[in-house]
C-alpha atoms as a PDB file:
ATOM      1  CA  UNK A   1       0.000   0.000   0.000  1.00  0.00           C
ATOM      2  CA  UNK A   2       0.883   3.435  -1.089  1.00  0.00           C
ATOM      3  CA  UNK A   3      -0.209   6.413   0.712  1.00  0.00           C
ATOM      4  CA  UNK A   4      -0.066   9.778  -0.016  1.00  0.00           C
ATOM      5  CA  UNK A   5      -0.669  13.383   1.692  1.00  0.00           C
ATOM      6  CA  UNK A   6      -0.603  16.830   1.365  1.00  0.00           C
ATOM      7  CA  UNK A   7      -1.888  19.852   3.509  1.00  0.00           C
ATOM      8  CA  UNK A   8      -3.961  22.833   1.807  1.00  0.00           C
ATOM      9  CA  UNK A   9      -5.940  25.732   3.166  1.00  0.00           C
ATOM     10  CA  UNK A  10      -7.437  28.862   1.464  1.00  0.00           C
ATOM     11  CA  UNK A  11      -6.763  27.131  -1.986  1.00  0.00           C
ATOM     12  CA  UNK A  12      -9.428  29.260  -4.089  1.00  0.00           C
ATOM     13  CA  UNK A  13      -8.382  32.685  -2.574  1.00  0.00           C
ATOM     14  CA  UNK A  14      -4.530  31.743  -3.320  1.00  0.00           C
ATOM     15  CA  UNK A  15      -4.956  30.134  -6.691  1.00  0.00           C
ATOM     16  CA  UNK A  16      -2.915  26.878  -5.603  1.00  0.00           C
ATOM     17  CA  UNK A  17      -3.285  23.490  -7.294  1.00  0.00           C
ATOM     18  CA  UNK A  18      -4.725  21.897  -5.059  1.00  0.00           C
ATOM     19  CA  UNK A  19      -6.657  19.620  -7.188  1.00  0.00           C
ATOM     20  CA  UNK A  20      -4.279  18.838  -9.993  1.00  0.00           C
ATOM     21  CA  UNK A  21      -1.804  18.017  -7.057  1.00  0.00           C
ATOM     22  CA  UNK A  22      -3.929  15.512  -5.497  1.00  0.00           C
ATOM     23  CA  UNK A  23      -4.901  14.150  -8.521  1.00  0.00           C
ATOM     24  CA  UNK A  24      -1.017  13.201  -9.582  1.00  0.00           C
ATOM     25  CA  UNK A  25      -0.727  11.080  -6.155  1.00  0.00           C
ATOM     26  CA  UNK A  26      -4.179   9.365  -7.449  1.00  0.00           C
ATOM     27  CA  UNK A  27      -2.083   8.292 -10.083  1.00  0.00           C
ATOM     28  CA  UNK A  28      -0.187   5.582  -7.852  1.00  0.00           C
ATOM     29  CA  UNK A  29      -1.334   6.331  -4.202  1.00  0.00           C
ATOM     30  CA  UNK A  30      -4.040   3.710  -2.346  1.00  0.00           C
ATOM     31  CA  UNK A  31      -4.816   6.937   0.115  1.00  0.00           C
ATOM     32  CA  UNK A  32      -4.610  10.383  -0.183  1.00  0.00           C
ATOM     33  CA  UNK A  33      -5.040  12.293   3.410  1.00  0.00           C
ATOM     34  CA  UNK A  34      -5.530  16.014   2.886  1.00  0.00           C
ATOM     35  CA  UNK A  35      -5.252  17.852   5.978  1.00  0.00           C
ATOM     36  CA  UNK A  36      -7.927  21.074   5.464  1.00  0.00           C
ATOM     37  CA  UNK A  37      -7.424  23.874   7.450  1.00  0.00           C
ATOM     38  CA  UNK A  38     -10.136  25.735   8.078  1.00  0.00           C
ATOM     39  CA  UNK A  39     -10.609  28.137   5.144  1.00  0.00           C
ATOM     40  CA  UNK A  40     -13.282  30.868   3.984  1.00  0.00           C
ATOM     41  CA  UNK A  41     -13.085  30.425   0.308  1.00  0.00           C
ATOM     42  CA  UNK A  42     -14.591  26.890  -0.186  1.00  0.00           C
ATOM     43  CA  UNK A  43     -11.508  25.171   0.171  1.00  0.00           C
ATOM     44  CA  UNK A  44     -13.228  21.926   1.533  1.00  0.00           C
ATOM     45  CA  UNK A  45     -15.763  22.231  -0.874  1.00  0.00           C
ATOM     46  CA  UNK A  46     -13.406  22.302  -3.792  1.00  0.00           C
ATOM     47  CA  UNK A  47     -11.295  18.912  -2.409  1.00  0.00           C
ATOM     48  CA  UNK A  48     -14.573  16.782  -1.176  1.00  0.00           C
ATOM     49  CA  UNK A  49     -15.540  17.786  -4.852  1.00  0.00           C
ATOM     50  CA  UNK A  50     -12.757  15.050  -6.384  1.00  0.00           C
ATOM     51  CA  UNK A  51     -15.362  12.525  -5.234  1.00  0.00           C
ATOM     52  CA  UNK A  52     -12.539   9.698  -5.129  1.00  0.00           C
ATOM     53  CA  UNK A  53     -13.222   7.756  -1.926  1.00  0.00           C
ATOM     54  CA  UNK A  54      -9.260   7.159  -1.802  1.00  0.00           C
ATOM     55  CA  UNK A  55      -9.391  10.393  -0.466  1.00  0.00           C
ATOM     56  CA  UNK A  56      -9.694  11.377   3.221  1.00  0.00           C
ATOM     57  CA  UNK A  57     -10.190  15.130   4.459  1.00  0.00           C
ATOM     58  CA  UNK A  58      -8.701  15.814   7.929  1.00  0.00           C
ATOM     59  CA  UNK A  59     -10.847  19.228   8.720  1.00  0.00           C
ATOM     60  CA  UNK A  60      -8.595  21.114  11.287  1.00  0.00           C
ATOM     61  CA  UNK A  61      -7.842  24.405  12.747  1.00  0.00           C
ATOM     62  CA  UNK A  62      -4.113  25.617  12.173  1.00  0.00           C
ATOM     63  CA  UNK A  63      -2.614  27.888  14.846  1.00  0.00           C
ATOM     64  CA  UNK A  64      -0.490  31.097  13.017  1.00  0.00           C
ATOM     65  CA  UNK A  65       1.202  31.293  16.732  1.00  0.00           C
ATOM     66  CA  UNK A  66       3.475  28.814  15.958  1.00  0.00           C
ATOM     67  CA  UNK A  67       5.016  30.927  13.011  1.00  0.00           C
ATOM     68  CA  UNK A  68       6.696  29.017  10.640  1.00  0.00           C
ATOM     69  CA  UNK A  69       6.121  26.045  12.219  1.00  0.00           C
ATOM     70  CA  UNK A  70       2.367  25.642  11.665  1.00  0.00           C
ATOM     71  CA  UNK A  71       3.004  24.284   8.257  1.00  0.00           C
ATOM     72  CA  UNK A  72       4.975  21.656   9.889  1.00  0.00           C
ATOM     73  CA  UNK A  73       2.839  20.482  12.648  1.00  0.00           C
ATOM     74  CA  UNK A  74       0.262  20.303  10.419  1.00  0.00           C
ATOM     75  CA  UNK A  75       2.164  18.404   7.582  1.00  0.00           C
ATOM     76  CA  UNK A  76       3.114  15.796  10.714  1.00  0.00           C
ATOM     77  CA  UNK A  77      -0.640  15.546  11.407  1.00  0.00           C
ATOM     78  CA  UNK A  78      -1.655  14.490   7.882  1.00  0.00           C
ATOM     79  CA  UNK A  79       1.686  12.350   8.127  1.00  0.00           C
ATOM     80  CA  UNK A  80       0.830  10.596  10.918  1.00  0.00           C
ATOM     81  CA  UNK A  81      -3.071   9.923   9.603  1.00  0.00           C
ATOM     82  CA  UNK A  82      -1.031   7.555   6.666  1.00  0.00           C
ATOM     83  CA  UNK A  83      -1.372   3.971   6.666  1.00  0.00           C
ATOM     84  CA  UNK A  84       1.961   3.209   4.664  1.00  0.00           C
ATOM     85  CA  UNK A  85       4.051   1.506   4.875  1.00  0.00           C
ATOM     86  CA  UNK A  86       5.346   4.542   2.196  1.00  0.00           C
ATOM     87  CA  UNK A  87       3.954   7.492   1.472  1.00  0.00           C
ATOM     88  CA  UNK A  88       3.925  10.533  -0.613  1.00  0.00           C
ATOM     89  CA  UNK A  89       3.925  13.538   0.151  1.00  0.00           C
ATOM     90  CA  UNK A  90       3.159  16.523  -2.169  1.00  0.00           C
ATOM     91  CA  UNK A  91       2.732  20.447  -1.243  1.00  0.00           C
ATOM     92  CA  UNK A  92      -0.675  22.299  -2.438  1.00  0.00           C
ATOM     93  CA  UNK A  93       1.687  24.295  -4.940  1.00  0.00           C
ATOM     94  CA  UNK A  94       3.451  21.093  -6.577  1.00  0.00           C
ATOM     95  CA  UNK A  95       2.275  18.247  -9.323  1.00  0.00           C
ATOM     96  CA  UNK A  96       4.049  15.405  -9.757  1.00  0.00           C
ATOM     97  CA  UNK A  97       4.225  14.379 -13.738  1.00  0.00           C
ATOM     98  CA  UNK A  98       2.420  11.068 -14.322  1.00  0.00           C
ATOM     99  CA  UNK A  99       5.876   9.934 -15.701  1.00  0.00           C
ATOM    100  CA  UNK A 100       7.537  10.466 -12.142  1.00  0.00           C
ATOM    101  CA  UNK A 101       4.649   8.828 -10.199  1.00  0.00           C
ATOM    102  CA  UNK A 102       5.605   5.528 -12.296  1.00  0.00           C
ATOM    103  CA  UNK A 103       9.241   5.921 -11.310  1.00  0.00           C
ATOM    104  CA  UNK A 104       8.554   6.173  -7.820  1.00  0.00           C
ATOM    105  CA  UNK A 105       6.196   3.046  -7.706  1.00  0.00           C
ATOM    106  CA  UNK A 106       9.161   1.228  -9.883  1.00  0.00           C
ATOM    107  CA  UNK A 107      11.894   2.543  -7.150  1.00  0.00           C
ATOM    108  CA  UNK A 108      10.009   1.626  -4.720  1.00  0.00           C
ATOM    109  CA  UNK A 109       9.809  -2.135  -6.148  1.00  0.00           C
ATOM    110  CA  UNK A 110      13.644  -2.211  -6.715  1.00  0.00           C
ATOM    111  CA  UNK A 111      14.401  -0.331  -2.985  1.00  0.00           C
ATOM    112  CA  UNK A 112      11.347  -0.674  -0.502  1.00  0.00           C
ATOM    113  CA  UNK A 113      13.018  -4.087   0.985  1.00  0.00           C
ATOM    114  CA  UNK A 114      16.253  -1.775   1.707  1.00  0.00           C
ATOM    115  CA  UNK A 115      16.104  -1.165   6.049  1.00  0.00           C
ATOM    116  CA  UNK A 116      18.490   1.369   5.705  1.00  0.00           C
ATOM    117  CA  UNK A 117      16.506   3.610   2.912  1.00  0.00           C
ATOM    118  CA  UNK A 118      14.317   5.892   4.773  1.00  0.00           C
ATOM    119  CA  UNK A 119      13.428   8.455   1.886  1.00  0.00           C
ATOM    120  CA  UNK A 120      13.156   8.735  -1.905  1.00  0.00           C
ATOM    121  CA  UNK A 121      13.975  12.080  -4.197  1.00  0.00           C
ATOM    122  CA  UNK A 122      11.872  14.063  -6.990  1.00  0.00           C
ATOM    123  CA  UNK A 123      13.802  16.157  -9.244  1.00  0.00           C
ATOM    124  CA  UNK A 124      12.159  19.960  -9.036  1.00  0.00           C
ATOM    125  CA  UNK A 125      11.043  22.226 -12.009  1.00  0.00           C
ATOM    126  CA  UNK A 126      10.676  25.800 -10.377  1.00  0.00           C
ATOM    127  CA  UNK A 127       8.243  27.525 -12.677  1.00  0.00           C
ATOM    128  CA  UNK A 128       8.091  31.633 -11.624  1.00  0.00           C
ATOM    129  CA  UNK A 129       6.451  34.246 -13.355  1.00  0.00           C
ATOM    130  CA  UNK A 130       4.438  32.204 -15.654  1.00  0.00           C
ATOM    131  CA  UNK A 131       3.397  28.710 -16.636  1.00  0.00           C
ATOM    132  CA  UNK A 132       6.201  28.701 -19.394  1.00  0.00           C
ATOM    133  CA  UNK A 133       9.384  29.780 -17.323  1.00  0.00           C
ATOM    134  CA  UNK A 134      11.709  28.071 -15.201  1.00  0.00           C
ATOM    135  CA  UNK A 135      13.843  29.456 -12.956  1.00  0.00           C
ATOM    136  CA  UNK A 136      17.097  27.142 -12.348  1.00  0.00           C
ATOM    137  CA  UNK A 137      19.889  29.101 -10.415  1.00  0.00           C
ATOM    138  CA  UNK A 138      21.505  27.446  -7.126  1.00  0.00           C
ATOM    139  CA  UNK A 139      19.048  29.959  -5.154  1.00  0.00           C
ATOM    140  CA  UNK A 140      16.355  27.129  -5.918  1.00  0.00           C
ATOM    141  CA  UNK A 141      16.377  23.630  -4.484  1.00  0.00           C
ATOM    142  CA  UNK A 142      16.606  20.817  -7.659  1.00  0.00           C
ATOM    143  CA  UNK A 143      15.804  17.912  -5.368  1.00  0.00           C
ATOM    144  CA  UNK A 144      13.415  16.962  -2.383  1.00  0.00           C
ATOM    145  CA  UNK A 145      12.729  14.418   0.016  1.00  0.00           C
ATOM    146  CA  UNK A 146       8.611  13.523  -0.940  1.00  0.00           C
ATOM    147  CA  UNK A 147       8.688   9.904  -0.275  1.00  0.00           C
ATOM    148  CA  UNK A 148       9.211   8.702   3.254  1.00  0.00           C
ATOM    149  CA  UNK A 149       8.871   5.313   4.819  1.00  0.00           C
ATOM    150  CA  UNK A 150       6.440   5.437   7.844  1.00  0.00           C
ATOM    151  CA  UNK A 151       7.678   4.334  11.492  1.00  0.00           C
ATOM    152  CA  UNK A 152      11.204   6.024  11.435  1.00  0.00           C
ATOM    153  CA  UNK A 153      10.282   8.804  13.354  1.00  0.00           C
ATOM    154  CA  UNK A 154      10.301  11.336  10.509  1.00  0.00           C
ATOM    155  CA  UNK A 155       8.958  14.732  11.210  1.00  0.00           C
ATOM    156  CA  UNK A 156       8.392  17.646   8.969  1.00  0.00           C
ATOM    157  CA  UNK A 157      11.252  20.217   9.246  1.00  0.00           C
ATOM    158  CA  UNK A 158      11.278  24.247   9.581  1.00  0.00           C
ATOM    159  CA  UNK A 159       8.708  25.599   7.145  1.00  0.00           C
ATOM    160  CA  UNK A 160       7.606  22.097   6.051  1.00  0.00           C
ATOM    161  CA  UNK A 161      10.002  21.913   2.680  1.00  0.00           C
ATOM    162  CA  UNK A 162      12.106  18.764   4.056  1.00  0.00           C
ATOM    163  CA  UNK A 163      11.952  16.200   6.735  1.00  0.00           C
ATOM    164  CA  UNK A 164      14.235  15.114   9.300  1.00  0.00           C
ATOM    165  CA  UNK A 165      14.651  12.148  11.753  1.00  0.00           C
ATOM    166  CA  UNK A 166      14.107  12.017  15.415  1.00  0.00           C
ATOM    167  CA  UNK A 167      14.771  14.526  18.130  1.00  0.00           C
ATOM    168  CA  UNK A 168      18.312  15.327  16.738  1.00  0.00           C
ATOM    169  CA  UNK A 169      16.913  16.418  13.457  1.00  0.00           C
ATOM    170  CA  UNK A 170      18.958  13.630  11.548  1.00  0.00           C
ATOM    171  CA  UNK A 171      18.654  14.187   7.790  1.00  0.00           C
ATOM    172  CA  UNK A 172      16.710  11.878   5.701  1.00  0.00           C
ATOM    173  CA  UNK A 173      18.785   8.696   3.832  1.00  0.00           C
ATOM    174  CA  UNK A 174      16.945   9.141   0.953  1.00  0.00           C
ATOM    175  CA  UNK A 175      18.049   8.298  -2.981  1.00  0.00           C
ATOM    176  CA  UNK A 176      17.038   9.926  -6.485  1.00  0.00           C
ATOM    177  CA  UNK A 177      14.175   8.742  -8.447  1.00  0.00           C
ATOM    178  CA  UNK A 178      14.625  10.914 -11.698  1.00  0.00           C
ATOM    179  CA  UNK A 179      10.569  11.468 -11.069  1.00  0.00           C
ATOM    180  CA  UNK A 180       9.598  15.254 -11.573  1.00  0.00           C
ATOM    181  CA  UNK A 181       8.194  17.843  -9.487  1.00  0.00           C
ATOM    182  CA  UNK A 182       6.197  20.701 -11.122  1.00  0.00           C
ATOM    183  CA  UNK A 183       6.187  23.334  -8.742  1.00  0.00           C
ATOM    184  CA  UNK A 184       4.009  25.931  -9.603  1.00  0.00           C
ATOM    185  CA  UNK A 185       3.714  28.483  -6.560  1.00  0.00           C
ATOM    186  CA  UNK A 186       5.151  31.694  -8.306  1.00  0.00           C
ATOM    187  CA  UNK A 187       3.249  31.036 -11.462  1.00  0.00           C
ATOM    188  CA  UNK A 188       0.071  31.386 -10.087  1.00  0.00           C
ATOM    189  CA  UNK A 189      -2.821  33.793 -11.259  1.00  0.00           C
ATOM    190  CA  UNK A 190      -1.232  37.757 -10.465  1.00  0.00           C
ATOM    191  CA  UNK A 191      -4.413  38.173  -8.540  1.00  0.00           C
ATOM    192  CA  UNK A 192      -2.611  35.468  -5.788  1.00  0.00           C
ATOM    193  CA  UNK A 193       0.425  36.959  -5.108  1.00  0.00           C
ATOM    194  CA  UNK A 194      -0.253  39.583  -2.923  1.00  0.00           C
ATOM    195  CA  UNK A 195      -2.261  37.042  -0.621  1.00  0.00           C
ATOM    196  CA  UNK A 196       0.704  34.622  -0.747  1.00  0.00           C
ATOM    197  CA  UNK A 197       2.700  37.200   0.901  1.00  0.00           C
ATOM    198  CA  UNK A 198       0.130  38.057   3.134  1.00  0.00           C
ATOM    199  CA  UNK A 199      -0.303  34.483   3.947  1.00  0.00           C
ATOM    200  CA  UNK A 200       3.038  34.072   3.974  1.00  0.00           C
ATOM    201  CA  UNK A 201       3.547  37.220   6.731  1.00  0.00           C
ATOM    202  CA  UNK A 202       0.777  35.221   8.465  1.00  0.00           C
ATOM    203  CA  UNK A 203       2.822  32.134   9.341  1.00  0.00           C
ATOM    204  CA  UNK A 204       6.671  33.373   9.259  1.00  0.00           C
ATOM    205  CA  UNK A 205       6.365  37.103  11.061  1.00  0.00           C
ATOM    206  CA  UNK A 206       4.798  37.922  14.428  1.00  0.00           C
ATOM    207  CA  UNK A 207       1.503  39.314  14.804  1.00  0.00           C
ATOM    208  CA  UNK A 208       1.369  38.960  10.918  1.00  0.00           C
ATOM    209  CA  UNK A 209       3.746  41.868   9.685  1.00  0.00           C
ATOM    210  CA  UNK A 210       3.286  45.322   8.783  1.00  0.00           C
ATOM    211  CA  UNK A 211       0.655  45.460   5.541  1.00  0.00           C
ATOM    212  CA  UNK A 212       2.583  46.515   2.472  1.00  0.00           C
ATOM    213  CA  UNK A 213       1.940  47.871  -0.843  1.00  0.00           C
ATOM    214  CA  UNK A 214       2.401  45.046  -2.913  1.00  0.00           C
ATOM    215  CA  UNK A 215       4.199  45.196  -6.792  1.00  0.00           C
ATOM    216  CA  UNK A 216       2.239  43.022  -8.804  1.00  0.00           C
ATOM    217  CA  UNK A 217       5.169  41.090 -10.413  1.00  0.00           C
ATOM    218  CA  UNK A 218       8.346  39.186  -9.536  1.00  0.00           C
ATOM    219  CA  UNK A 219      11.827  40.477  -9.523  1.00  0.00           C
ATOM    220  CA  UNK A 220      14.190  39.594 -12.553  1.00  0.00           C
ATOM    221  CA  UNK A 221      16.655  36.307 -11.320  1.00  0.00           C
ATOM    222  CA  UNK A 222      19.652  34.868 -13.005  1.00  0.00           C
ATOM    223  CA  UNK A 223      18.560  31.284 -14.475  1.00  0.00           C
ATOM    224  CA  UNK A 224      15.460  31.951 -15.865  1.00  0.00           C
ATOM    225  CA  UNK A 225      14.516  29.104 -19.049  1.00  0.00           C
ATOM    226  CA  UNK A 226      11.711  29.420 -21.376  1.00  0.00           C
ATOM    227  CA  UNK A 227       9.578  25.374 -20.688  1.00  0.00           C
ATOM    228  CA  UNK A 228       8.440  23.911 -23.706  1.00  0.00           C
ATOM    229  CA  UNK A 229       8.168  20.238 -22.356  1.00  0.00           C
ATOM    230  CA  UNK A 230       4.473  18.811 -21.316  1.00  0.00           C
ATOM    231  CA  UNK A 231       3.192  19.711 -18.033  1.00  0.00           C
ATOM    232  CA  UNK A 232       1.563  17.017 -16.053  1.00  0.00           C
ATOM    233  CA  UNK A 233      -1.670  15.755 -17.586  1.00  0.00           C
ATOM    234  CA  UNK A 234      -2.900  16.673 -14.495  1.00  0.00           C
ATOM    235  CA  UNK A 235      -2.481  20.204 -14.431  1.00  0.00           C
ATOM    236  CA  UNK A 236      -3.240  21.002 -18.148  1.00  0.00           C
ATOM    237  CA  UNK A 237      -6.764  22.400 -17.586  1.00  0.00           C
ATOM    238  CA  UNK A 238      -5.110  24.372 -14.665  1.00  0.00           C
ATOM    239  CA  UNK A 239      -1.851  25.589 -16.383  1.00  0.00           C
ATOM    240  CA  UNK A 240      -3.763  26.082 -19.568  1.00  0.00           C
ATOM    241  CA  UNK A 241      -6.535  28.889 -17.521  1.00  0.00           C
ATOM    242  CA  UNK A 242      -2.967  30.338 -15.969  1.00  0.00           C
ATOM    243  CA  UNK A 243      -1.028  31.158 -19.662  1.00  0.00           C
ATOM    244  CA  UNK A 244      -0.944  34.976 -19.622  1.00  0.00           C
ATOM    245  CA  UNK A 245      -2.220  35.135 -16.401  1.00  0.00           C
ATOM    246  CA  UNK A 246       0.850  35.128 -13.953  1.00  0.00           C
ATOM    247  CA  UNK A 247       2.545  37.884 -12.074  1.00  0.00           C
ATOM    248  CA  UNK A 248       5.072  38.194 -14.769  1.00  0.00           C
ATOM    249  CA  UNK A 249       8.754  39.344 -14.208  1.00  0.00           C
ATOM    250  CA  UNK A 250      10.657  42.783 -13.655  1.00  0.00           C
ATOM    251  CA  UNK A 251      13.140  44.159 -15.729  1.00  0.00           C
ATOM    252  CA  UNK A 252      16.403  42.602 -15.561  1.00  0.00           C
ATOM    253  CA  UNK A 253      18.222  44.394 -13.088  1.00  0.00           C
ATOM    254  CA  UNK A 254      21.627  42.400 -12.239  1.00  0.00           C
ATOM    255  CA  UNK A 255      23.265  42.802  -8.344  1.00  0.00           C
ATOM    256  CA  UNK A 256      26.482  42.143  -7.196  1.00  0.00           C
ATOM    257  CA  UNK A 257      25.127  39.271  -4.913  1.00  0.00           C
ATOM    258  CA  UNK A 258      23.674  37.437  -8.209  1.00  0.00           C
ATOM    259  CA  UNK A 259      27.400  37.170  -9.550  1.00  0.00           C
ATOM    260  CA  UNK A 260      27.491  33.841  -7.609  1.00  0.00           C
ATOM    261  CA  UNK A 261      24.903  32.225  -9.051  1.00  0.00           C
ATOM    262  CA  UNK A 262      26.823  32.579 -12.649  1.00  0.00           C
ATOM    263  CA  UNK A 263      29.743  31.132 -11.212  1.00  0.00           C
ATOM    264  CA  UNK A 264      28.121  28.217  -9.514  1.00  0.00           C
ATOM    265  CA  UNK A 265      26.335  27.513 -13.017  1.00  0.00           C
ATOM    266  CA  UNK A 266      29.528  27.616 -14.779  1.00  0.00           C
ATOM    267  CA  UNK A 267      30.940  25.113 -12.359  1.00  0.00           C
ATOM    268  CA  UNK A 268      28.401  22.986 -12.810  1.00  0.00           C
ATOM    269  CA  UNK A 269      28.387  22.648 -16.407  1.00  0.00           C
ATOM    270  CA  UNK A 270      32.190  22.054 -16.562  1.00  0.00           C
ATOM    271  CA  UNK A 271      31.973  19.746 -13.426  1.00  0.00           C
ATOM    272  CA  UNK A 272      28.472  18.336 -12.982  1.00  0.00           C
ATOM    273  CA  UNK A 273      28.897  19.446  -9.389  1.00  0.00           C
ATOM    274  CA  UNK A 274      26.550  21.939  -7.867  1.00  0.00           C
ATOM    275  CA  UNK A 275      29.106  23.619  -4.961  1.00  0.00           C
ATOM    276  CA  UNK A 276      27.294  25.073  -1.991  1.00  0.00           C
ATOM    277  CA  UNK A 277      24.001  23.135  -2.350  1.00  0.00           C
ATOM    278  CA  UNK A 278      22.238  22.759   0.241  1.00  0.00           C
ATOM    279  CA  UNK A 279      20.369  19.367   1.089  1.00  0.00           C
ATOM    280  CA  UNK A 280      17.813  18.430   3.143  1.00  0.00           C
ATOM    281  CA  UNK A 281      18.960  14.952   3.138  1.00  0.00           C
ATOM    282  CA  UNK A 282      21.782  12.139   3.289  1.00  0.00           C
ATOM    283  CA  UNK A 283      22.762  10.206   0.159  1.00  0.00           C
ATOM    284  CA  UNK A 284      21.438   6.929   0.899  1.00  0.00           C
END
C-alpha cells in the first residue's frame, strides 16, 4: 500500500493546485489524506468535490502562533493519519508528472526491501512568473525528500520543505528517483500573489507583519529558461486557464550578490557538481 498526503488551506483565494496536485498522487497512491485547514473560500468544498473515496479530508484548525512552524505540525498531522508503509507527500503548490509517479512506484519495487533507505527524491522544475518559465539558479532547491517510509520517526522540518529524523533532526537517507516535481507556486494567477505574501507574513512574522503595498510582479533572477516540455496531464486544464495570467517578471536588473549564481552555473556545467548546495537529506 501506497499512501499519499498533502496539507492545503485557502486554496481558491490563493490560486494553488490543489486539485491537480492531489490528482497526480491518485495516479499511484491507495490513500490520499488532505489535511484542510479551516478556510473561507470553499476550500473543503473544492477537495470533497474530487469525489474519489481514496481520499480522506482531515478538517482542522491551524494555529499562526506557531510561526513558521504551523506548516509543519500540520504536515506531521496528515503524516501521521497515513497507513503506509510509504507514502507521498506533495505540497498544495506542486504536481508530480504522471511519468515520475511511475518511477517512484518502480523505485520503490527495486528499494522498498532496503532497512536502511528511509526516503526517496523528486527532481524539481521551479516555474516563476508564468506557466512557461523556469527558474534554475543554485538559489532554488533541484531535489526533495517527498517519499518517506512510515515508522522512522520522521517529522516535517522548519517551514515544512524537508523532513528530518528524530529529536536530533537527523537528515533523511533518501536516494534519487529521476521522477519530476512541477512546482508551480510563483506562477500562479497575479491576482494570488499579494495574498501569498500576506499568507506568507501570516505564518513566518509575528503578529502577521506590517501590511505593504504590494508590486504586482516578480523580480528579474539569473537562471530563468523558457519550458516547452508537457506539463503534467494533471495540471493542463489548470496551467492552460494560468497562460498569460501570472505575475510576470521585472526588468532585468543584475546585483552584485547574483554574480554567484553565474559562477556556480559555470561550475556545474564544466563539473556536474553543484558547490554550496544545500540538502535536506543524506545520500542513501
Amino acid at each position: 500500500m501506497l499512501s499519499g498526503f498533502t496539507i492545503v488551506r485557502n486554496a481558491v483565494r490563493l490560486d494553488y493546485p490543489v486539485v491537480p496536485a492531489i490528482r497526480s498522487l491518485l495516479e499511484v497512491c491507495d490513500e490520499v489524506v488532505v489535511n484542510v485547514g479551516q478556510s473561507d473560500d470553499g476550500t473543503r468544498e473544492l477537495v470533497a468535490g474530487i469525489e474519489d473515496p481514496r481520499v480522506r479530508v482531515l478538517d482542522t484548525v491551524w494555529d499562526p502562533s506557531r510561526w513558521g512552524r504551523t506548516l509543519a505540525v500540520e504536515t506531521d498531522r496528515a503524516l501521521a493519519a497515513c497507513h503506509g508503509p510509504w507514502t507521498l507527500y506533495i505540497q498544495a503548490d506542486e504536481v508530480l508528472h504522471e511519468t515520475g509517479a511511475a518511477l517512484v512506484v518502480d523505485r520503490l519495487n527495486a528499494w522498498g526491501g532496503e532497512t536502511r533507505l528511509e526516503g526517496l527524491l523528486v527532481d524539481y522544475l521551479h516555474f516563476y512568473g508564468d506557466v512557461d518559465t523556469v527558474v534554475t539558479n543554485r538559489h532554488w532547491y533541484r531535489r526533495e525528500v517527498r517519499v518517506l517510509r512510515l515508522g522512522r520517526d520522521l517529522r516535517s522540518f522548519g517551514d515544512a520543505q524537508g523532513f528530518r529524523v528524530g529529536d536530533a533532526n537527523r537528515r533523511v537517507r533518501a536516494r534519487a528517483t529521476g521522477a519530476q516535481m512541477f512546482h508551480y507556486g510563483w506562477a500562479r494567477r497575479a491576482s494570488a500573489l499579494a495574498g501569498k505574501r500576506a499568507a506568507f507574513r501570516e505564518f513566518f512574522t509575528e503578529h502577521g507583519g506590517a501590511p505593504t503595498n504590494e508590486v504586482p510582479h516578480l523580480d528579474w533572477t539569473p537562471g530563468l529558461k523558457p519550458f516547452r516540455g508537457p506539463h503534467p496531464r494533471a495540471a493542463r486544464e489548470w496551467v492552460a486557464e494560468r497562460r498569460g495570467r501570472g505575475p510576470g517578471i521585472g526588468p532585468r536588473e543584475l546585483r552584485a550578490r547574483d554574480v554567484r549564481y553565474y559562477v556556480s552555473d559555470w561550475i556545474e556545467r564544466m563539473t556536474g557538481v553543484r558547490v554550496f548546495e544545500y540538502r535536506n537529506y543524506l545520500s542513501g
